[in-house]
N, C-alpha and C. Protein backbone atom coordinates (compact mmCIF):
# COMPACT_ATOMS: atom_id res chain seq x y z
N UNK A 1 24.95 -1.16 -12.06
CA UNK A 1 23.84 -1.87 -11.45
C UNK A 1 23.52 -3.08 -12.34
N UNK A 2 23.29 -4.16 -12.19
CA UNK A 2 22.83 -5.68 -12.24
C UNK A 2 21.25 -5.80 -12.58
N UNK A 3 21.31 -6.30 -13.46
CA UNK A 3 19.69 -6.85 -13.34
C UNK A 3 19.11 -7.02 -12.36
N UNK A 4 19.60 -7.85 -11.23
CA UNK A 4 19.00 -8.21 -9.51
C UNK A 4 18.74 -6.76 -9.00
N UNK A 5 19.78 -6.43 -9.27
CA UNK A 5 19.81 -4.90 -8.46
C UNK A 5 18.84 -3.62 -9.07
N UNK A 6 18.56 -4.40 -10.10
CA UNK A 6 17.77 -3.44 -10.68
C UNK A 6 16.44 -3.29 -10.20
N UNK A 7 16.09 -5.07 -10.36
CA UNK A 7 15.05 -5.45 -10.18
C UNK A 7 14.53 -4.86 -9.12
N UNK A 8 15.35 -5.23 -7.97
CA UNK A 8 14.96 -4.92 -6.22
C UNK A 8 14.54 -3.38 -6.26
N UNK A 9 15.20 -2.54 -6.70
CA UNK A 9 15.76 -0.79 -6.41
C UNK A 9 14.33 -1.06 -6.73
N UNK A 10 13.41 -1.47 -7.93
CA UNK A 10 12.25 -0.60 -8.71
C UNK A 10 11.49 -1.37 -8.11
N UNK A 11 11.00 -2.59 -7.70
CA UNK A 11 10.29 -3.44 -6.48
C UNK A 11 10.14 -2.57 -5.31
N UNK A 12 11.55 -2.20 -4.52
CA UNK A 12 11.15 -1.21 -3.49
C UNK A 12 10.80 -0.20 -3.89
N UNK A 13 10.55 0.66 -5.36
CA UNK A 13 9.99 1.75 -5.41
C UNK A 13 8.41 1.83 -5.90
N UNK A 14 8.42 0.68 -6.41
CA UNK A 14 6.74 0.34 -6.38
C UNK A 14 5.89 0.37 -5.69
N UNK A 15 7.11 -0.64 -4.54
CA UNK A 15 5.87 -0.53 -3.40
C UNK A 15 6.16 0.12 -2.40
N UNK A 16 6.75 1.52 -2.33
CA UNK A 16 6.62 2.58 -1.30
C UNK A 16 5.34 2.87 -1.30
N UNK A 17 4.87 3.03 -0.18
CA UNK A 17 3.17 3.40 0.35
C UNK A 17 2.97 4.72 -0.58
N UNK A 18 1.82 5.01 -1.16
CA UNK A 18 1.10 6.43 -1.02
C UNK A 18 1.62 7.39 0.07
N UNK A 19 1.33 8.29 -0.54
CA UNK A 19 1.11 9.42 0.44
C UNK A 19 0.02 9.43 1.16
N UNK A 20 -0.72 10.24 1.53
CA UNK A 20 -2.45 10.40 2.33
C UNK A 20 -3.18 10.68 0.95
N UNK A 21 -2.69 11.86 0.11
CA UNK A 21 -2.96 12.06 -1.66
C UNK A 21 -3.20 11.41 -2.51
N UNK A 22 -2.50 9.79 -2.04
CA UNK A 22 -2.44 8.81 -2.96
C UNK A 22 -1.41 9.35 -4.44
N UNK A 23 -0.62 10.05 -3.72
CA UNK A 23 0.52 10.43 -4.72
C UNK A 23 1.28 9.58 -4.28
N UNK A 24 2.35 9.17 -5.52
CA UNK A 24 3.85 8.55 -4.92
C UNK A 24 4.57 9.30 -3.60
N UNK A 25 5.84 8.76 -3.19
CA UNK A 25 6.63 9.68 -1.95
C UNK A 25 7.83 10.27 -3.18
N UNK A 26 7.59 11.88 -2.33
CA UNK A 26 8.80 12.00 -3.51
C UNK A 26 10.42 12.39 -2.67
N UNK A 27 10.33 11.58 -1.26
CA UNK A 27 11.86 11.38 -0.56
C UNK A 27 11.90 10.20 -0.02
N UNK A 28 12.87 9.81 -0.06
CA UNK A 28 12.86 8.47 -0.20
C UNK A 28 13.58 8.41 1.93
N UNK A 29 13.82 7.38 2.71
CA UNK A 29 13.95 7.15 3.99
C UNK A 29 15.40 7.61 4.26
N UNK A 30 16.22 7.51 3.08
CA UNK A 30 17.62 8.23 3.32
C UNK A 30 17.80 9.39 3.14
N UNK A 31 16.52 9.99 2.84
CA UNK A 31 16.76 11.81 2.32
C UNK A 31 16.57 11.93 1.00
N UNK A 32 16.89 10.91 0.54
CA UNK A 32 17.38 10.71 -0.99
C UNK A 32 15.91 11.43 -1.89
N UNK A 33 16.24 12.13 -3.62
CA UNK A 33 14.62 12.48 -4.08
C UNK A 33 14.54 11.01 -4.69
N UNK A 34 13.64 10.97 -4.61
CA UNK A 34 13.00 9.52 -5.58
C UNK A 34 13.29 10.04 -6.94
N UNK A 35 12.70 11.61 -7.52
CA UNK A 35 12.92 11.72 -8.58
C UNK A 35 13.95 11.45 -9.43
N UNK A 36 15.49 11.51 -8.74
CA UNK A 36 16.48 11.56 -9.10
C UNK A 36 17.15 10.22 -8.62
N UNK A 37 16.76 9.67 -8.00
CA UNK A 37 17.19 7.75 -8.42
C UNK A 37 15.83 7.32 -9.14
N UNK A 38 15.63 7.72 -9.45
CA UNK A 38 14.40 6.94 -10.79
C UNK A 38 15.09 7.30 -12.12
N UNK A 39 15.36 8.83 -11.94
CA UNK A 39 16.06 8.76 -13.28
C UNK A 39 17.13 8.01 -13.63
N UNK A 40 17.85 7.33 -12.60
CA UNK A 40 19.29 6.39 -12.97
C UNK A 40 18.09 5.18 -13.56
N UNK A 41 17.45 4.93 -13.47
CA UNK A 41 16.75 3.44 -13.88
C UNK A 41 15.57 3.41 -14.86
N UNK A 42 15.04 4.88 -15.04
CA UNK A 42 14.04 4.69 -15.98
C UNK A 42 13.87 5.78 -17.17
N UNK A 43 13.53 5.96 -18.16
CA UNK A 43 14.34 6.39 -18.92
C UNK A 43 12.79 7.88 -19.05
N UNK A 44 12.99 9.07 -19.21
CA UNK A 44 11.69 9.65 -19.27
C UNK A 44 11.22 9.28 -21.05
N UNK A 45 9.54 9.92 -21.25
CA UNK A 45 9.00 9.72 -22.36
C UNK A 45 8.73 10.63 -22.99
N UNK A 46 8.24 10.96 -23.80
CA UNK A 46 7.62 12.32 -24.55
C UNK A 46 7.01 13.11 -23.96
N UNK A 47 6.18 12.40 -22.81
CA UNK A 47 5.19 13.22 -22.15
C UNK A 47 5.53 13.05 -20.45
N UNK A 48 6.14 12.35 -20.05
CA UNK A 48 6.15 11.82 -19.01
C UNK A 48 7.75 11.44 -18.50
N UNK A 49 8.07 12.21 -16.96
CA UNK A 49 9.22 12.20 -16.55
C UNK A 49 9.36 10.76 -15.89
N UNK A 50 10.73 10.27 -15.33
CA UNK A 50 10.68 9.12 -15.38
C UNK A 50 9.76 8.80 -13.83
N UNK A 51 10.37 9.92 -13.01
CA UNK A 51 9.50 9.75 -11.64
C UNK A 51 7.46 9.69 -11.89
N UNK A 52 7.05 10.25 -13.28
CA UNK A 52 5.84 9.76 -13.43
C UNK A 52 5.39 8.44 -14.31
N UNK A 53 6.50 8.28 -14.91
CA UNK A 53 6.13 6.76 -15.47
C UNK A 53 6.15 6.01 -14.37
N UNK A 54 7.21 5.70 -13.23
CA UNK A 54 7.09 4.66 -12.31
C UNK A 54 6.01 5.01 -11.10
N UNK A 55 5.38 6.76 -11.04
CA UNK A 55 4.09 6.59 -9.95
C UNK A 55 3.14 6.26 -10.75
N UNK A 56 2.85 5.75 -12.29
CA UNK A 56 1.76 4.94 -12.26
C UNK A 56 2.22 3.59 -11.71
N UNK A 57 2.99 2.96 -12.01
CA UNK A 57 2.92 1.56 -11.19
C UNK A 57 3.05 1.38 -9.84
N UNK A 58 3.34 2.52 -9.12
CA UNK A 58 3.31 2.49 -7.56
C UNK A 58 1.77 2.80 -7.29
N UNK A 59 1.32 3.58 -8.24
CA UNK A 59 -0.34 3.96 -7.42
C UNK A 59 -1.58 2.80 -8.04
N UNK A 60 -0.81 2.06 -9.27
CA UNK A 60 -1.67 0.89 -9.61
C UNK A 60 -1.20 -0.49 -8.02
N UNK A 61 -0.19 -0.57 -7.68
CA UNK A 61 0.70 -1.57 -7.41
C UNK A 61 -0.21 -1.15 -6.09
N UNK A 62 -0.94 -0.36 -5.37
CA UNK A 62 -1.31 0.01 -4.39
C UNK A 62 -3.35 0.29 -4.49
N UNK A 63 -3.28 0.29 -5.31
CA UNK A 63 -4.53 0.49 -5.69
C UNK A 63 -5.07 -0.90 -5.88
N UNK A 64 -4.49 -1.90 -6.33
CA UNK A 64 -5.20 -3.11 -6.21
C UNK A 64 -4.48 -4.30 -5.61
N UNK A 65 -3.53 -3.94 -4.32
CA UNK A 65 -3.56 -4.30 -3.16
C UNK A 65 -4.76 -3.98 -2.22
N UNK A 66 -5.31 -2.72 -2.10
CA UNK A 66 -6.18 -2.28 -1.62
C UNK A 66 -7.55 -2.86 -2.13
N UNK A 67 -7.61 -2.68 -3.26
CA UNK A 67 -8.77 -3.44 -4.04
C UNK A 67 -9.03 -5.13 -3.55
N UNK A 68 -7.94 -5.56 -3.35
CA UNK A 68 -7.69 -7.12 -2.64
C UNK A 68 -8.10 -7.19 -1.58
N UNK A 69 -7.86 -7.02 -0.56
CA UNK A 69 -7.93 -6.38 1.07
C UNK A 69 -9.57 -6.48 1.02
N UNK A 70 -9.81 -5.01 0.07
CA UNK A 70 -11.41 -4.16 0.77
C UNK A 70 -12.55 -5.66 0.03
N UNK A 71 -12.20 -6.68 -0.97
CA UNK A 71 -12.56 -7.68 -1.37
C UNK A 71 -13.15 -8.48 -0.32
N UNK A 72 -12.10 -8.49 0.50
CA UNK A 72 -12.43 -9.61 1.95
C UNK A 72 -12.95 -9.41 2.90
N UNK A 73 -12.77 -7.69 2.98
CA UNK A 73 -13.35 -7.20 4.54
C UNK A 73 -14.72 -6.58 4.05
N UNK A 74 -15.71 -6.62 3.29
CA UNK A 74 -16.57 -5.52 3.10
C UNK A 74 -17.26 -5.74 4.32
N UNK A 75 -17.74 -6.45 5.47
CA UNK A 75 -18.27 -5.99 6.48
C UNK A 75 -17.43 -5.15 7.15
N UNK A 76 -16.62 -5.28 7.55
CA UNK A 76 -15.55 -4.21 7.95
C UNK A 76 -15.55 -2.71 7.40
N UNK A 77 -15.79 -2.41 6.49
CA UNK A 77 -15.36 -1.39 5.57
C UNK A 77 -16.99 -0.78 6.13
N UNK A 78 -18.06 -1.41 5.86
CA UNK A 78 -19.08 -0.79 6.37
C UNK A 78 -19.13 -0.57 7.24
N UNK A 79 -18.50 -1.17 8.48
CA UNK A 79 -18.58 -0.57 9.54
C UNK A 79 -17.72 0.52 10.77
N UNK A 80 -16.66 0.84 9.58
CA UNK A 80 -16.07 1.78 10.09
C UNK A 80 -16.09 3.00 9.09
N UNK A 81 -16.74 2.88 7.89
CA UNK A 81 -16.96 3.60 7.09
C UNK A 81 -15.52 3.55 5.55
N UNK A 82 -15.97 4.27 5.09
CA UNK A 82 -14.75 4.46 3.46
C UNK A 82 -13.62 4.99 3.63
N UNK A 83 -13.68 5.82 4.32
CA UNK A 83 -12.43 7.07 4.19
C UNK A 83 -11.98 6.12 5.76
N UNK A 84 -12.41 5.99 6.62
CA UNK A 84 -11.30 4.86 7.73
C UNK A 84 -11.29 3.67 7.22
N UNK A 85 -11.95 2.90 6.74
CA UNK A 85 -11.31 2.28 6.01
C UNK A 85 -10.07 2.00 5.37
N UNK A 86 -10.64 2.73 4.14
CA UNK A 86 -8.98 3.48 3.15
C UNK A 86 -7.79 3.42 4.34
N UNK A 87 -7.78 4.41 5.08
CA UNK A 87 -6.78 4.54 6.36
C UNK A 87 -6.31 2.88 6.76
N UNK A 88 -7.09 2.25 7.27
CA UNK A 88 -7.06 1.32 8.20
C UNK A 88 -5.96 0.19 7.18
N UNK A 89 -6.57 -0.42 5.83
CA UNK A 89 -5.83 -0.98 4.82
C UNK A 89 -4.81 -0.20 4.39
N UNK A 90 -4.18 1.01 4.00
CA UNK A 90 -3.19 1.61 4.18
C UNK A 90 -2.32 1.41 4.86
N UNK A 91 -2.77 1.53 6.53
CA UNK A 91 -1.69 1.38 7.56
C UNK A 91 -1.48 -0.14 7.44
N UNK A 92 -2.44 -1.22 7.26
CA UNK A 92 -2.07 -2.80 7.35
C UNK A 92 -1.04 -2.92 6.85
N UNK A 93 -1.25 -2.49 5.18
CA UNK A 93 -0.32 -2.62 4.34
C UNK A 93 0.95 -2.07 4.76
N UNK A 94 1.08 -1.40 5.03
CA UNK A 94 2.48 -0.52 4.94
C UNK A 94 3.21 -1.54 6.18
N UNK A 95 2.35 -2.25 6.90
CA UNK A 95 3.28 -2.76 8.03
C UNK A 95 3.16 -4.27 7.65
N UNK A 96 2.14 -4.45 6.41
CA UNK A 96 2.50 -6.14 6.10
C UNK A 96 1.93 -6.54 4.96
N UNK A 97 3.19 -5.62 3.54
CA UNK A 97 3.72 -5.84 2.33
C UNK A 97 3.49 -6.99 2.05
N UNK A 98 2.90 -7.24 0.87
CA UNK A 98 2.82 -8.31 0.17
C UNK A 98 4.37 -9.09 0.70
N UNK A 99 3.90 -10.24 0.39
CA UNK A 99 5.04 -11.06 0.27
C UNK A 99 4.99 -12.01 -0.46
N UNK A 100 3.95 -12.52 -1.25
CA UNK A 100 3.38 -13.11 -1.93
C UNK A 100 2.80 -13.66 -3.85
N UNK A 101 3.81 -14.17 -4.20
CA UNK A 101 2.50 -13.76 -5.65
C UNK A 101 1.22 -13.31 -5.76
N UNK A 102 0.53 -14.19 -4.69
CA UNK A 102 -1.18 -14.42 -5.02
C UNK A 102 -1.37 -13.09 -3.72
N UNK A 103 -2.58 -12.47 -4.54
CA UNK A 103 -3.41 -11.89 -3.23
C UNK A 103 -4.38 -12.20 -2.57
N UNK A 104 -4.28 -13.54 -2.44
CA UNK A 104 -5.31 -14.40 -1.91
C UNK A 104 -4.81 -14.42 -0.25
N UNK A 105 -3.73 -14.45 0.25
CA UNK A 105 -3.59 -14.35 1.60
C UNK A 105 -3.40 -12.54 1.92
N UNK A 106 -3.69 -11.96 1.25
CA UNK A 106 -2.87 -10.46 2.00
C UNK A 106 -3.51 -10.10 2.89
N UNK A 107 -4.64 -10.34 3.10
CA UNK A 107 -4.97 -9.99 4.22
C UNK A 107 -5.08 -10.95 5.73
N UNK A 108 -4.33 -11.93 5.50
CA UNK A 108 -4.34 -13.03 6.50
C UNK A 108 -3.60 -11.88 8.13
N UNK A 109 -4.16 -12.67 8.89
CA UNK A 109 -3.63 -11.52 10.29
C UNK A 109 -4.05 -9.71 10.41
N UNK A 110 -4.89 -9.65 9.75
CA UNK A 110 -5.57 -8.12 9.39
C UNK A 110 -6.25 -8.34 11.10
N UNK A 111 -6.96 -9.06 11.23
CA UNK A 111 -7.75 -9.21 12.68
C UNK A 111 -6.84 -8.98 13.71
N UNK A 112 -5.99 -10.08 13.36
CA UNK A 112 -5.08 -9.45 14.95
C UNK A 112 -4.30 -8.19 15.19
N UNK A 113 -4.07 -7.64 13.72
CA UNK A 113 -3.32 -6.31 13.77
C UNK A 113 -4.90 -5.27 14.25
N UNK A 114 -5.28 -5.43 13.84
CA UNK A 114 -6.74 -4.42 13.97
C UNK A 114 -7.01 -4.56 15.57
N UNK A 115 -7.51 -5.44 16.15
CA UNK A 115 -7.17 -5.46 17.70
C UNK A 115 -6.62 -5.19 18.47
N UNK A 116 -5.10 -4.72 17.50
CA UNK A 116 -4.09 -4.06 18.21
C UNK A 116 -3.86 -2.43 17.88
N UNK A 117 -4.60 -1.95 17.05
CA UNK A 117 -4.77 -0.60 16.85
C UNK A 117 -6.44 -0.20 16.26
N UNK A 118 -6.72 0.23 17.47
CA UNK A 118 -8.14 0.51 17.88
C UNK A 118 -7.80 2.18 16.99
N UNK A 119 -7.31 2.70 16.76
CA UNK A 119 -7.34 3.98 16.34
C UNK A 119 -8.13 4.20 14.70
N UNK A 120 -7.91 3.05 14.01
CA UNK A 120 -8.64 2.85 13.00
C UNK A 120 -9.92 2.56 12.91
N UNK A 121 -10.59 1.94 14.07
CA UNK A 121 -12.11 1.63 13.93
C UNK A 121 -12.78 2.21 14.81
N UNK A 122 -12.39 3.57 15.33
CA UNK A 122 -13.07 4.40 16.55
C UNK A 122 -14.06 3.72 17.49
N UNK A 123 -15.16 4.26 17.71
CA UNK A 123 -16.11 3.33 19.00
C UNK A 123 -16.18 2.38 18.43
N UNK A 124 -16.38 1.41 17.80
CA UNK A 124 -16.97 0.23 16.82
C UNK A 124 -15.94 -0.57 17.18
N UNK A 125 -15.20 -0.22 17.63
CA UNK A 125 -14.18 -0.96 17.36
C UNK A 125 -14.04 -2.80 18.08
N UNK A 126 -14.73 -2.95 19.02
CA UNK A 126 -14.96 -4.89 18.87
C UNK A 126 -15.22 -5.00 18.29
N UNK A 127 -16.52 -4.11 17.66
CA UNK A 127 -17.40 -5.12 16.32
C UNK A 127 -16.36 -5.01 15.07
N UNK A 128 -16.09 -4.05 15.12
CA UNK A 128 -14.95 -4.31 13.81
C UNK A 128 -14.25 -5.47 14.09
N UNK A 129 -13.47 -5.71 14.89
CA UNK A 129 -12.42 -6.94 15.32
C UNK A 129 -13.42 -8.28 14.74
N UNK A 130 -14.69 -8.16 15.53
CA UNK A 130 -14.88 -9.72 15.19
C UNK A 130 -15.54 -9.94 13.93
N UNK A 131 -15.91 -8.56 13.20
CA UNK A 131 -16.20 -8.44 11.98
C UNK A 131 -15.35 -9.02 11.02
N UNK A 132 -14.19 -8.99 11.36
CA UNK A 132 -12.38 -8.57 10.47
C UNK A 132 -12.33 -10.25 10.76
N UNK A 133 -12.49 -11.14 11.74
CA UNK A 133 -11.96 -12.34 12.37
C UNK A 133 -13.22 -13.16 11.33
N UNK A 134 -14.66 -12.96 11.57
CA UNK A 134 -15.80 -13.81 10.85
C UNK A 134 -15.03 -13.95 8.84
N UNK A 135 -15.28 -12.79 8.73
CA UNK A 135 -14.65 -12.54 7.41
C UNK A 135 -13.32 -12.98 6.77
């Protein structure tokens, strides 16, 4: 494996979504364990296997993506509450990954995805939309 290749493998393992737990995933989309391609790339520590050295940077790497997001929407967040919330930025994310250095756009198009899945903002759900659009 290549530096590039390195790079990418641990990029896509960063930013595999949470679980619902907010644990790392520990199978990866090919079947594959995460635990055991982490160990080809990261080395374990005294205290810590290698699959837990890299879920702190997947649950930081996700934790303040989220922290970014809930930054922009706090009318939103109040009005569908914390825990749908959480949900609602979860699912954004997972369907529209940073792509970006800055997290200054990540949440750009959150409105129109939210309009399109009413399942996240239960009855509320216009006011959420034009909540998500003002904001």
């Amino acid at each position: 494996m290549n530096l590039l290749d390195l790079q990418r493998r641990m990029a896509e393992d960063v930013r595999r979504p949470l679980t619902p737990d907010f644990d790392m995933q520990t199978v990866a989309e090919d079947g594959q364990s995460i635990a055991a391609r982490v160990s080809g790339y990261i080395t374990p520590s005294a205290t810590l296997t290698s699959f837990e050295r890299l879920e702190i940077y997947n649950r930081q790497y996700w934790f303040r993506a989220i922290d970014a997001v809930s930054e922009d929407y706090r009318t939103l967040s109040a009005i569908v509450g914390p825990k749908r919330f959480d949900t609602l930025i979860r699912g954004w994310l997972a369907e529209h990954p940073s792509t970006s250095f800055t997290l200054r756009n990540l949440g750009k198009g959150l409105p129109a995805w939210l309009d399109r899945h009413p399942e996240f903002t239960g009855r509320r759900h216009d006011l959420a939309v034009d909540a998500a659009r003002v904001e």
